[in-house]
N, C-alpha and C. Protein backbone atom coordinates (compact mmCIF):
# COMPACT_ATOMS: atom_id res chain seq x y z
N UNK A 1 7.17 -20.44 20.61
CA UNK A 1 6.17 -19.70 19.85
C UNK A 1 6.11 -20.27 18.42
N UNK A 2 5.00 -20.49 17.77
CA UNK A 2 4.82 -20.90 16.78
C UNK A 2 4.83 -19.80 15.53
N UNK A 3 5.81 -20.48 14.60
CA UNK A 3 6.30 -18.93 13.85
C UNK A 3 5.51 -19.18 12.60
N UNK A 4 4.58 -20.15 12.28
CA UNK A 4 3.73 -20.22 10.88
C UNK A 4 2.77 -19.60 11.26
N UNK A 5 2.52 -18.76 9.53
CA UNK A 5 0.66 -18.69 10.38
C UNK A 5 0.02 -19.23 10.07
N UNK A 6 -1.09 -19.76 10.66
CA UNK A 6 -2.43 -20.12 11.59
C UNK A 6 -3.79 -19.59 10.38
N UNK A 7 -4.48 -20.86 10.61
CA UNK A 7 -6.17 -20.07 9.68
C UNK A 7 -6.23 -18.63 10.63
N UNK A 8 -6.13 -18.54 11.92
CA UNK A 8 -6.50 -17.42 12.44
C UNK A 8 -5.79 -16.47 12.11
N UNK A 9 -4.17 -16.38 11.38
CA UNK A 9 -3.61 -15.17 11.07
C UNK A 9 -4.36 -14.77 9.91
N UNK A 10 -4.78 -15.96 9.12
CA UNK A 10 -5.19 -15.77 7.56
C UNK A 10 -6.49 -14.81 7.66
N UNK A 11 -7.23 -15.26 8.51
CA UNK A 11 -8.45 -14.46 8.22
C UNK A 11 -7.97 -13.25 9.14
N UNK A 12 -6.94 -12.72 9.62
CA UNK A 12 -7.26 -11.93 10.24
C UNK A 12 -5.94 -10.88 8.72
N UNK A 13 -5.66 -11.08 8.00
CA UNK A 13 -4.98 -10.80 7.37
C UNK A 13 -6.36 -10.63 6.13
N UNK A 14 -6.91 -11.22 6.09
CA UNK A 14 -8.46 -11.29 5.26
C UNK A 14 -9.29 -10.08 6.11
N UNK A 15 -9.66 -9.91 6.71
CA UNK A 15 -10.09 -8.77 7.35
C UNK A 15 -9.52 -7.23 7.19
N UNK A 16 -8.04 -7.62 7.40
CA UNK A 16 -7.95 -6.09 7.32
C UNK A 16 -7.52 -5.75 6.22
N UNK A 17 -7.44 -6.61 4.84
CA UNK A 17 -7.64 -6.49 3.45
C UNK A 17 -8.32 -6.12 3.31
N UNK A 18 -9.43 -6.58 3.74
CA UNK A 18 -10.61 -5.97 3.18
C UNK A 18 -11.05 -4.37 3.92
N UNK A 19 -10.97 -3.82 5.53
CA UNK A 19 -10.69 -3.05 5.66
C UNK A 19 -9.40 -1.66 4.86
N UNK A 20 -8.62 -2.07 4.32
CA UNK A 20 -7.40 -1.69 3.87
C UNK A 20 -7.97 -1.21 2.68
N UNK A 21 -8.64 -1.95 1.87
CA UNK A 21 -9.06 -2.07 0.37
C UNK A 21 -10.43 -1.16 0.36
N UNK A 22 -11.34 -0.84 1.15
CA UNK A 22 -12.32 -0.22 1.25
C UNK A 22 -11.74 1.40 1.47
N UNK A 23 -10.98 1.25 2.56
CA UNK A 23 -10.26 2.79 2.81
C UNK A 23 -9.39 2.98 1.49
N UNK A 24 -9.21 2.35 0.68
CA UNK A 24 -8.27 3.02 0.09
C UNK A 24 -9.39 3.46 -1.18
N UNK A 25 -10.31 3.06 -1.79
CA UNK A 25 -11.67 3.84 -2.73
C UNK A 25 -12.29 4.78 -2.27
N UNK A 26 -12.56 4.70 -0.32
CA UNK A 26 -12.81 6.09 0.21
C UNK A 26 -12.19 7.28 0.13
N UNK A 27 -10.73 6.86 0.30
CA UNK A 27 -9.55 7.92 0.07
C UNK A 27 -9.15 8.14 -1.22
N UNK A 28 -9.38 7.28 -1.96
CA UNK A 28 -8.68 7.86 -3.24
C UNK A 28 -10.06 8.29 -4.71
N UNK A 29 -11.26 7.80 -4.26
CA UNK A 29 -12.57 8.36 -4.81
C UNK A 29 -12.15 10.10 -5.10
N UNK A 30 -12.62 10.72 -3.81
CA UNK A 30 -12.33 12.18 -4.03
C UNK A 30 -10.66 12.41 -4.61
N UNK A 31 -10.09 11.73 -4.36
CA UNK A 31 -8.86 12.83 -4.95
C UNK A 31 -8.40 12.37 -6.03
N UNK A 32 -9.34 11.06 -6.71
CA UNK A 32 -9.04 10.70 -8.69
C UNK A 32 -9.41 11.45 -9.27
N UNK A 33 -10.20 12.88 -8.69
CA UNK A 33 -11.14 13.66 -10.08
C UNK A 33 -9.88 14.91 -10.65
N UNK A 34 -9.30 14.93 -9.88
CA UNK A 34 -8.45 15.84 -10.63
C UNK A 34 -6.69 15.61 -10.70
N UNK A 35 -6.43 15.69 -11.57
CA UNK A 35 -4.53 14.50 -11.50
C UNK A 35 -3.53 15.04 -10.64
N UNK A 36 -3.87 16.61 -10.09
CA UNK A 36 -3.04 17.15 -9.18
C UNK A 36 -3.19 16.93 -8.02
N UNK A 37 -4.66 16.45 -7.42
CA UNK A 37 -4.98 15.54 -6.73
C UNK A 37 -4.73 14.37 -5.88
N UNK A 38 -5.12 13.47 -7.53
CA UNK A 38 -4.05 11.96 -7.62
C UNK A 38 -3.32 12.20 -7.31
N UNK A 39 -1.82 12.77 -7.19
CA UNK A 39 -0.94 12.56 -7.26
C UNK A 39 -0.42 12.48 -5.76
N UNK A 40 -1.07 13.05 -5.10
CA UNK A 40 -1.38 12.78 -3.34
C UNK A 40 -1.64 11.76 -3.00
N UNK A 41 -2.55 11.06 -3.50
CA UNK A 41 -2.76 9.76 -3.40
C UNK A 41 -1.93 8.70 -2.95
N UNK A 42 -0.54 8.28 -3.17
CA UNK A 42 0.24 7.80 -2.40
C UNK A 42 0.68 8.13 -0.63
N UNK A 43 0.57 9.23 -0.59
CA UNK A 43 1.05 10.03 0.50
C UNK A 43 -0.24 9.84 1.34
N UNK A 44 -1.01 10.15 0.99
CA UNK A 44 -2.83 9.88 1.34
C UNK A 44 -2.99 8.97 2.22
N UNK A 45 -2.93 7.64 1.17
CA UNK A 45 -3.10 6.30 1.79
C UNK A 45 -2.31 6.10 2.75
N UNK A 46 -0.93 5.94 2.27
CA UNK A 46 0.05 5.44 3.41
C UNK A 46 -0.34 6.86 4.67
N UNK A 47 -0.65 7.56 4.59
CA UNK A 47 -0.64 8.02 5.92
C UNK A 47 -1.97 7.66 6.74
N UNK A 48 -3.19 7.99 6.27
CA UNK A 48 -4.57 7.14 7.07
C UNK A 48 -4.69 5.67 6.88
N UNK A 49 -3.92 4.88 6.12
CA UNK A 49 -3.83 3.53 6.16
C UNK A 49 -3.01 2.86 7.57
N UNK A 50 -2.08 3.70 7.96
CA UNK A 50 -1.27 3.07 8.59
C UNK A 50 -1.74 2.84 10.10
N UNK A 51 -3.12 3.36 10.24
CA UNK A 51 -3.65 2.69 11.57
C UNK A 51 -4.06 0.90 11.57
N UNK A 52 -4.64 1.29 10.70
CA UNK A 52 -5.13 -0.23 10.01
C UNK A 52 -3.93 -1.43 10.00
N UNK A 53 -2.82 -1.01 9.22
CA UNK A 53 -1.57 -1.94 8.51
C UNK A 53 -0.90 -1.55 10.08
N UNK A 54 -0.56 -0.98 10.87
CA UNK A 54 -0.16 -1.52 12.05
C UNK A 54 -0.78 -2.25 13.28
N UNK A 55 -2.15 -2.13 13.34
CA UNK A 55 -2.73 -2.77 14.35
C UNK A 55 -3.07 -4.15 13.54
N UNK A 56 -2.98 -5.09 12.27
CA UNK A 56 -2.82 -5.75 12.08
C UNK A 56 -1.11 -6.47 11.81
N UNK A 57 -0.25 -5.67 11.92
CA UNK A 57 0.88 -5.85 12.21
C UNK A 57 0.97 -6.24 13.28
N UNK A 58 0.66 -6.26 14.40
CA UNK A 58 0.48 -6.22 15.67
C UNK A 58 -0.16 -7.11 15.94
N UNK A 59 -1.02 -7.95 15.46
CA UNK A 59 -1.62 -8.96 15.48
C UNK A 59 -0.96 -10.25 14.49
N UNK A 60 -0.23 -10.16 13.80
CA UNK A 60 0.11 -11.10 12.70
C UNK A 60 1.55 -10.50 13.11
N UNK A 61 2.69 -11.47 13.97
CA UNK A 61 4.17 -11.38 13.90
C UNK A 61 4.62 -12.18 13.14
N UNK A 62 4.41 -13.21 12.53
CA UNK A 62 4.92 -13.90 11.51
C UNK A 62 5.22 -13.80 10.45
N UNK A 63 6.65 -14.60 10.09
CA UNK A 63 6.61 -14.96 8.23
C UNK A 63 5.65 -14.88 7.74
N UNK A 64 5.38 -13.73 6.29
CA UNK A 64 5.16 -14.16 5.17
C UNK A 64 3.33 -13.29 5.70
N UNK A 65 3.31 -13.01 7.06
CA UNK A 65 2.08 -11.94 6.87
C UNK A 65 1.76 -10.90 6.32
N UNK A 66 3.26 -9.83 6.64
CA UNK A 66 2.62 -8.73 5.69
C UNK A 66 3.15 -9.11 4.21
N UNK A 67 3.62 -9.75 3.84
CA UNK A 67 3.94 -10.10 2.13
C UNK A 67 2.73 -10.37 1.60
N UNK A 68 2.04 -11.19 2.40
CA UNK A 68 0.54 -11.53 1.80
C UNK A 68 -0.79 -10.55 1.81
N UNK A 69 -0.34 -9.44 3.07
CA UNK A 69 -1.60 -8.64 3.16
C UNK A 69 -1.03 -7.19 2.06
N UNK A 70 0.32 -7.27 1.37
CA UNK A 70 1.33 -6.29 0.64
C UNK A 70 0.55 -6.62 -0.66
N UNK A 71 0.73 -7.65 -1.02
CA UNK A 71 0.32 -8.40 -2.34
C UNK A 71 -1.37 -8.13 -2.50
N UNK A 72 -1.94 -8.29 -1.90
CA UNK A 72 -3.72 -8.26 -2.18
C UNK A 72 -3.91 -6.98 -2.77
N UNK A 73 -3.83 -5.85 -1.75
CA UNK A 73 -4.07 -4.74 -2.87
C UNK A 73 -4.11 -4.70 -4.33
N UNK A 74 -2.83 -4.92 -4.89
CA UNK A 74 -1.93 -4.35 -6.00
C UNK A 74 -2.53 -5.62 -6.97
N UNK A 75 -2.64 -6.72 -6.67
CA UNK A 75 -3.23 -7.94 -7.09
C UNK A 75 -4.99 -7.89 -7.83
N UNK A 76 -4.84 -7.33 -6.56
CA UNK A 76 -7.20 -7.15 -6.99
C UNK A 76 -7.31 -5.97 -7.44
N UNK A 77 -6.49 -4.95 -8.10
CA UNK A 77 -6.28 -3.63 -8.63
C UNK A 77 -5.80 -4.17 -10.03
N UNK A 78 -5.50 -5.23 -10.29
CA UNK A 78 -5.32 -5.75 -11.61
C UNK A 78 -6.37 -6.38 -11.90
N UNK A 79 -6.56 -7.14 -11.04
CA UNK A 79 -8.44 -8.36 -11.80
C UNK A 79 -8.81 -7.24 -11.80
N UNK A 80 -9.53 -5.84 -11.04
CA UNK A 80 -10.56 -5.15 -11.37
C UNK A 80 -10.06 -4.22 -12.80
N UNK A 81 -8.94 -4.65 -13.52
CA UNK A 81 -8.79 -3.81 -15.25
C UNK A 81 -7.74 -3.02 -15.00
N UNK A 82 -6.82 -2.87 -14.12
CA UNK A 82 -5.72 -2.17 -13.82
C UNK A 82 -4.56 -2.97 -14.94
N UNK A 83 -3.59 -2.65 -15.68
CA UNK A 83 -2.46 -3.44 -16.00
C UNK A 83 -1.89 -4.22 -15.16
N UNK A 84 -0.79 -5.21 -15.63
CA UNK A 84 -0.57 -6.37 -15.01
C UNK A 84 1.21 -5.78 -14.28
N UNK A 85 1.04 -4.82 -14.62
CA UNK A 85 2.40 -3.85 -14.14
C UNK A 85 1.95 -3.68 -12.63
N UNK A 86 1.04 -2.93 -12.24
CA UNK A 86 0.53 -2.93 -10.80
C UNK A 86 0.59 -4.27 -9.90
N UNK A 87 0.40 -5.71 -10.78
CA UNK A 87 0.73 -7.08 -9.89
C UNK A 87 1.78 -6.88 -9.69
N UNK A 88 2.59 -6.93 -10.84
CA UNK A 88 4.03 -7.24 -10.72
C UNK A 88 4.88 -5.87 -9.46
N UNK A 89 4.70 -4.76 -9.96
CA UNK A 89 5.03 -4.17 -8.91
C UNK A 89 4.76 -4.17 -7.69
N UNK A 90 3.87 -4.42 -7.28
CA UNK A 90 2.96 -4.82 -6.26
C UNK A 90 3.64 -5.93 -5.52
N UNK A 91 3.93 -6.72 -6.25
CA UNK A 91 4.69 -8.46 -5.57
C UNK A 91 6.31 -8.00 -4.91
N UNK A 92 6.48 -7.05 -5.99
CA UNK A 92 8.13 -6.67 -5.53
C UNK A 92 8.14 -5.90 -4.71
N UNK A 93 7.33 -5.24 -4.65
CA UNK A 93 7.34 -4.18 -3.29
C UNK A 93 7.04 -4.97 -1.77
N UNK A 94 5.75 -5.88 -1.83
CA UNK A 94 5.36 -6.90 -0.71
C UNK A 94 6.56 -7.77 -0.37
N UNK A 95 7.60 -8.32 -0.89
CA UNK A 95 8.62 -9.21 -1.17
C UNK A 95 9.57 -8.07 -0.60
N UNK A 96 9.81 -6.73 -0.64
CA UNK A 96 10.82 -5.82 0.02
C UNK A 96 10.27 -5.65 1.53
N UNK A 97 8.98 -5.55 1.34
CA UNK A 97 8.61 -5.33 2.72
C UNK A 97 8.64 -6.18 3.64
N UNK A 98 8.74 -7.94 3.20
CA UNK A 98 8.84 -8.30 3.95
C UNK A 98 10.23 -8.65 4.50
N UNK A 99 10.84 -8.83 3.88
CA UNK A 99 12.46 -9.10 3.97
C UNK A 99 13.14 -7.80 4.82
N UNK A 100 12.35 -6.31 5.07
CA UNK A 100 12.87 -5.64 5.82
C UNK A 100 12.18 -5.73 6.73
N UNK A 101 11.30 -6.01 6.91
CA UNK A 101 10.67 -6.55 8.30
C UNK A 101 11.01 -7.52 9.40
N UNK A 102 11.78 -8.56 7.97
CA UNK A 102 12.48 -9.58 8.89
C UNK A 102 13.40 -8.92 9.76
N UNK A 103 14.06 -8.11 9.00
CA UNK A 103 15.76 -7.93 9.39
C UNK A 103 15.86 -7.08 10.64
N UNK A 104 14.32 -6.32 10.57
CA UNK A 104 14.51 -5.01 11.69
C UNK A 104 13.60 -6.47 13.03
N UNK A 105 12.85 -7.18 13.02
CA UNK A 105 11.88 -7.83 13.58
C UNK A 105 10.49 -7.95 13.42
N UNK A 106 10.02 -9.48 13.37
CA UNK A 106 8.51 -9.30 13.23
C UNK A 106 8.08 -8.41 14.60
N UNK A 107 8.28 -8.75 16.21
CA UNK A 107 7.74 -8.45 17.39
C UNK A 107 8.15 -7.47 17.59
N UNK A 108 8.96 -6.34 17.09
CA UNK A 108 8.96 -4.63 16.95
C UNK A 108 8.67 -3.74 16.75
N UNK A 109 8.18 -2.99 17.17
CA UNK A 109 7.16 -1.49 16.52
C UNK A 109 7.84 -0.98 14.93
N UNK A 110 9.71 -0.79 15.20
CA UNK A 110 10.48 -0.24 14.31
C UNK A 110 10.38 -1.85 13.08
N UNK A 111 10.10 -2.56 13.61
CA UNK A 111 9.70 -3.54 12.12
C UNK A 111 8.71 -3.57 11.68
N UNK A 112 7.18 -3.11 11.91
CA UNK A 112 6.08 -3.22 11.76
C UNK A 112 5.99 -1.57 10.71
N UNK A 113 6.30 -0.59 11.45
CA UNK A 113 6.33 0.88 10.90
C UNK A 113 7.34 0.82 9.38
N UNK A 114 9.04 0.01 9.39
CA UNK A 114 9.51 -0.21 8.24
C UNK A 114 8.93 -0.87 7.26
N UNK A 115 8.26 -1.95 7.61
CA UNK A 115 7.91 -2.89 6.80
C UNK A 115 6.40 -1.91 6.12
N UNK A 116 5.53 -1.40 6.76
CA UNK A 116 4.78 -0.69 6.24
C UNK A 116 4.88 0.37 5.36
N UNK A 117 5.99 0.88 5.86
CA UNK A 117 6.67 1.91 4.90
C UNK A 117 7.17 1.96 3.45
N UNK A 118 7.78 0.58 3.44
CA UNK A 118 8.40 -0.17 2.32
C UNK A 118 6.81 -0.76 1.56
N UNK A 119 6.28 -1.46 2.29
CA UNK A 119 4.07 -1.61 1.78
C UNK A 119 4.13 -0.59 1.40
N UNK A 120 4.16 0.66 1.68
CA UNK A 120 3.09 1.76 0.90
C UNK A 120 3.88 2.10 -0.57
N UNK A 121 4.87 1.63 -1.12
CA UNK A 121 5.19 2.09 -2.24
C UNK A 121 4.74 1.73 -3.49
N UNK A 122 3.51 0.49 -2.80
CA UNK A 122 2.93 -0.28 -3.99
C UNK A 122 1.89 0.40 -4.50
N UNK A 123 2.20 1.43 -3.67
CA UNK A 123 0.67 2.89 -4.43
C UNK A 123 1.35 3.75 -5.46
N UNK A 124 2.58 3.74 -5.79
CA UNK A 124 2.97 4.07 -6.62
C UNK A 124 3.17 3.28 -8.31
N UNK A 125 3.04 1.97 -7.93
CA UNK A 125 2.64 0.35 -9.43
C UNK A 125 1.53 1.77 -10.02
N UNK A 126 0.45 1.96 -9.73
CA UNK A 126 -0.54 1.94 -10.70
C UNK A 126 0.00 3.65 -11.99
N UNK A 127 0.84 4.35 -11.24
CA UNK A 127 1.54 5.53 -12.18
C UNK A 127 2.47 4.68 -13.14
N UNK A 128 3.28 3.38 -12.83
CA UNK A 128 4.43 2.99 -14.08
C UNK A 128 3.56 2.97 -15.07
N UNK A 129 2.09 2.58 -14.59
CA UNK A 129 1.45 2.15 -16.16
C UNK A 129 1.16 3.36 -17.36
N UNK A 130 1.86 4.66 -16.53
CA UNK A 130 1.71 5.40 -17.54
C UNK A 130 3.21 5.55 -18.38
N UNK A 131 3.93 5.03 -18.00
CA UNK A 131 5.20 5.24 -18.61
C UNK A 131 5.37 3.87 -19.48
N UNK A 132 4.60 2.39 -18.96
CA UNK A 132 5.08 1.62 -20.02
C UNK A 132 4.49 0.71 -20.47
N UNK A 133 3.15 1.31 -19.88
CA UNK A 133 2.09 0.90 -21.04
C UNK A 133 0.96 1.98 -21.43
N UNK A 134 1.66 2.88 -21.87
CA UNK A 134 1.11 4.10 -21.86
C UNK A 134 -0.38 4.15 -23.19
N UNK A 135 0.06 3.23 -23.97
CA UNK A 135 -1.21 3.22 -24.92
C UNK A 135 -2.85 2.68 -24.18
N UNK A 136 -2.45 1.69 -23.73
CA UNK A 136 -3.49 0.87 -22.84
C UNK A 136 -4.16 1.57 -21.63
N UNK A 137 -2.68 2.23 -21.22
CA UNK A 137 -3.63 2.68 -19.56
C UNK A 137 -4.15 4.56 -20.49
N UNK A 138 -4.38 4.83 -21.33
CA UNK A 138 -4.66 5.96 -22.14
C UNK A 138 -6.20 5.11 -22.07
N UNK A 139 -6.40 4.25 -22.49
CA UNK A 139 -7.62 3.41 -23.20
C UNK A 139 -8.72 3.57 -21.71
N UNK A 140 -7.85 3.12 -20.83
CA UNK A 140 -8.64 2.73 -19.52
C UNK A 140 -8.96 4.05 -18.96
N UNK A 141 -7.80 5.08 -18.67
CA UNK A 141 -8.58 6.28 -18.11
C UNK A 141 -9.57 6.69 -18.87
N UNK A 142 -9.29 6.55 -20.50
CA UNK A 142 -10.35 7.49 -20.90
C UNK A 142 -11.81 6.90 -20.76
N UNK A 143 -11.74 5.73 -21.05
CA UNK A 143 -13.07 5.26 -20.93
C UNK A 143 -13.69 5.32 -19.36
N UNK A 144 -12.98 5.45 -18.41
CA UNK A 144 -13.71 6.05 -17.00
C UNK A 144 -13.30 7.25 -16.82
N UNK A 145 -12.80 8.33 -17.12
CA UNK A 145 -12.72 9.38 -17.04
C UNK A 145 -12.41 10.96 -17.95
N UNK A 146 -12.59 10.30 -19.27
CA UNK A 146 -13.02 11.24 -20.14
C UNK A 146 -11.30 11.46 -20.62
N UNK A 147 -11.40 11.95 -22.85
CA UNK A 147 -9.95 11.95 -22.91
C UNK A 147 -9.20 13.23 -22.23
N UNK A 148 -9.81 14.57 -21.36
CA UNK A 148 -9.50 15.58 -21.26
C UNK A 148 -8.06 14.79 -19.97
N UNK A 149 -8.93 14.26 -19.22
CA UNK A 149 -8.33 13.73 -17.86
C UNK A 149 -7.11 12.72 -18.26
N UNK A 150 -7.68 11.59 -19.47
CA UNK A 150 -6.88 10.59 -19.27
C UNK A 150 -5.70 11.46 -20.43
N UNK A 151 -5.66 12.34 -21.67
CA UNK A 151 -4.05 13.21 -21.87
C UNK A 151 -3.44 13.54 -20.33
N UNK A 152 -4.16 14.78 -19.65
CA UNK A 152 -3.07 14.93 -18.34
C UNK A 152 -2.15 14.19 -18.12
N UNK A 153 -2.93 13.03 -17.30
CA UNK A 153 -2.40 12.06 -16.80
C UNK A 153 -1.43 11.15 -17.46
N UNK A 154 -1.56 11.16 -18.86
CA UNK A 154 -0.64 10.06 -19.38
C UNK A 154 0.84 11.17 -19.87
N UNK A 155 0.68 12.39 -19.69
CA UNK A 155 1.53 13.34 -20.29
C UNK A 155 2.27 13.85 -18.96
N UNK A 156 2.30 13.16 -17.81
CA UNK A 156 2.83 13.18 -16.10
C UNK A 156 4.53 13.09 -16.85
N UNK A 157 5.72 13.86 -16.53
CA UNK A 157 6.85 13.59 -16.98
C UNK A 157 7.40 12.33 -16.16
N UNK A 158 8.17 11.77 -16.72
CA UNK A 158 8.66 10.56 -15.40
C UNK A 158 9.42 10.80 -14.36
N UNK A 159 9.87 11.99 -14.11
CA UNK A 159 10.57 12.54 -12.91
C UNK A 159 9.87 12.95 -11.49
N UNK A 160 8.24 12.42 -12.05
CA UNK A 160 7.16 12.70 -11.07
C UNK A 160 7.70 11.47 -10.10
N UNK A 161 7.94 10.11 -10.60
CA UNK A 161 7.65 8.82 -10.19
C UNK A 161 8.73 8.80 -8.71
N UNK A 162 10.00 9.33 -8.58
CA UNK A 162 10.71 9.65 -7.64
C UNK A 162 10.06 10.29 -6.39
N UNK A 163 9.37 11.04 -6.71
CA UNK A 163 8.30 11.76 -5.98
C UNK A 163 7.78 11.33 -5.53
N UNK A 164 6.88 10.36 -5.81
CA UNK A 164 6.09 9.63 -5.67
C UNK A 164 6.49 8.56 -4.70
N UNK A 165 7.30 8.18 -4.88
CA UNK A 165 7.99 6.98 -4.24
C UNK A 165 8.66 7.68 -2.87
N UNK A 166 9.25 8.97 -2.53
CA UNK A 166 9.31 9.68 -1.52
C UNK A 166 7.92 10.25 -0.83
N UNK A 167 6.94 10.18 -1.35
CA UNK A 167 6.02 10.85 -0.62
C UNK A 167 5.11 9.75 0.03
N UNK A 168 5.16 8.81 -0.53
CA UNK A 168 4.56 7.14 -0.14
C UNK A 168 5.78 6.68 1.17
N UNK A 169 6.37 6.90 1.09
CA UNK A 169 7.27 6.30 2.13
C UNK A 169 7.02 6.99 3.42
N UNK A 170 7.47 8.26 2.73
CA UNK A 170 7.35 9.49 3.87
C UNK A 170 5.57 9.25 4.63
N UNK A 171 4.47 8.70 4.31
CA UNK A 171 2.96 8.77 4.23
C UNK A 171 3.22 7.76 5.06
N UNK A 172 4.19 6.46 4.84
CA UNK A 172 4.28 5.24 5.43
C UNK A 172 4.84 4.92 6.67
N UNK A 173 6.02 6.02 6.92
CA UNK A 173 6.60 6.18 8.05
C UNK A 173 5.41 7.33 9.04
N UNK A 174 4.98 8.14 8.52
CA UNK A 174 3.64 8.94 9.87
C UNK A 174 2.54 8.24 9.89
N UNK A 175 2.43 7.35 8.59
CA UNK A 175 1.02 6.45 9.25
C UNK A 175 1.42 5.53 10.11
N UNK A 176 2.95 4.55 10.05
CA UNK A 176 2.50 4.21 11.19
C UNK A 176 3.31 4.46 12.53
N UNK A 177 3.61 5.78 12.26
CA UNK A 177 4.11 6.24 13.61
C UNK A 177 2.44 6.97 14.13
N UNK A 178 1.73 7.24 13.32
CA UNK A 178 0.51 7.52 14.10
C UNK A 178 -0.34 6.32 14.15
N UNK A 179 0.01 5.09 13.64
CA UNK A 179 -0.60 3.86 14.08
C UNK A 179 -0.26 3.19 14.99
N UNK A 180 1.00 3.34 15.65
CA UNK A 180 1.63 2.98 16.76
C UNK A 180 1.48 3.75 17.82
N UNK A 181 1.10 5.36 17.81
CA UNK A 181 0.40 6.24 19.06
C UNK A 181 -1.05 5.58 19.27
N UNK A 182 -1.62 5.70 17.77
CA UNK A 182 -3.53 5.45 18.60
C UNK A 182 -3.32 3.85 18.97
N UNK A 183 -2.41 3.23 19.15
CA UNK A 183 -2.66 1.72 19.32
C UNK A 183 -1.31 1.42 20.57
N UNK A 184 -1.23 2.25 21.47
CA UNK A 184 0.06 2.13 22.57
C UNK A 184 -0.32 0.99 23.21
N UNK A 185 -1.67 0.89 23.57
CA UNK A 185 -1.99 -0.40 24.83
C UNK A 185 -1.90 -1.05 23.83
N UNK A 186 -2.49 -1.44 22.56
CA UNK A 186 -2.77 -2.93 22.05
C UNK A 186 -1.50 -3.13 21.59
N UNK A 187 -0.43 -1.92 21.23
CA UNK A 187 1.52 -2.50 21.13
C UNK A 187 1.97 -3.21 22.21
N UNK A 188 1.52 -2.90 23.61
CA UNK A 188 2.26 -2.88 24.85
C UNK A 188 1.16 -4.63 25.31
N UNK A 189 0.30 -4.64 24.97
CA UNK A 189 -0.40 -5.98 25.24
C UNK A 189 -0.11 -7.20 24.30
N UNK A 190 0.67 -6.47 22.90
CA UNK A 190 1.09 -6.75 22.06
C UNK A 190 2.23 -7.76 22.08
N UNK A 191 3.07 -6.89 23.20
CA UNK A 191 4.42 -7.50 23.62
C UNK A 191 5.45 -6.55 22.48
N UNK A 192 4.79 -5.70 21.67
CA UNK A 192 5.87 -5.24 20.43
C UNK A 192 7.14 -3.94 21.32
N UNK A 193 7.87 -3.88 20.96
CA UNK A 193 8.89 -3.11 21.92
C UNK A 193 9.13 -1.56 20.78
């Protein structure tokens, strides 16, 4: 078996980026208007994402796939005016995910569901920017969302961020344990165990 990937993993890793990246403005549109909201938002994604990020798991067993489909998000959430804290976190989180993916297996359900799990924490990058670059990301909420919204939000204590990082995981492990139910034949045609 050929363990590089292939133009065909790439675009198929290009696809469900872009699927991935669309659901996540659908899902997180309604619940940016209010910060108690947001703050679901991790938990959110990783749980209706994880149909998506496992049936392309499932299609892409190789090195260095989900690191690359980990990284895009958190990446194009910075070109579009996000801080450069969201890349960087973003890279380290894709870089955990994949290295536990290795260890559990690319051709495994229980490596595809970990490795996703460990992916969804990169929904938590875009909250550091309130702790440490708190002047800047003040600048950015307010100018898209008014200063009433962007105080709240920048006045979040940092004991939220733990939270956060448990509720993204927790979102990451039922999305794709419910991405691995709606997708049993394409696991089992899959060859994933």
């Amino acid at each position: 078996m050929n363990n590089k990937l292939v133009l065909k993993d790439l675009i198929n890793i290009g696809i469900f980026s872009v699927i991935y990246f669309a659901g996540l403005f659908v899902i997180g549109m309604p619940l940016g208007f209010l910060v108690v909201t947001y703050l679901a938002f991790p938990f959110t994604v990783s749980l209706l994402l994880g149909i998506a990020a496992m049936f392309l798991l499932a299609k892409v067993q190789k090195p260095f796939g989900l690191f690359i489909f980990a990284a895009i998000p958190g990446c194009l959430m910075t070109l579009m005016g996000h801080t450069p804290v969201v890349a960087v976190h973003t890279l380290i989180v894709a870089a955990l995910a994949e290295f536990v993916r290795k260890q559990i297996g690319y051709n495994t359900a229980k490596g595809g569901i970990a490795g996703y799990s460990i992916m969804s924490l990169w929904l938590c990058g875009a909250f550091w920017q309130i702790f440490i670059l708190k002047e800047q990301y003040f600048a950015l909420t307010e100018k898209m969302m008014g200063t009433a919204y962007a105080e709240e939000l920048t006045n979040l204590p940092w004991w939220i961020m733990p939270i956060l990082y448990a509720t993204a995981f927790a979102g990451g492990i039922l999305g794709g344990l419910l991405g691995k139910k709606i997708l049993k034949k394409h696991f089992e045609k899959a060859g994933l165990v």
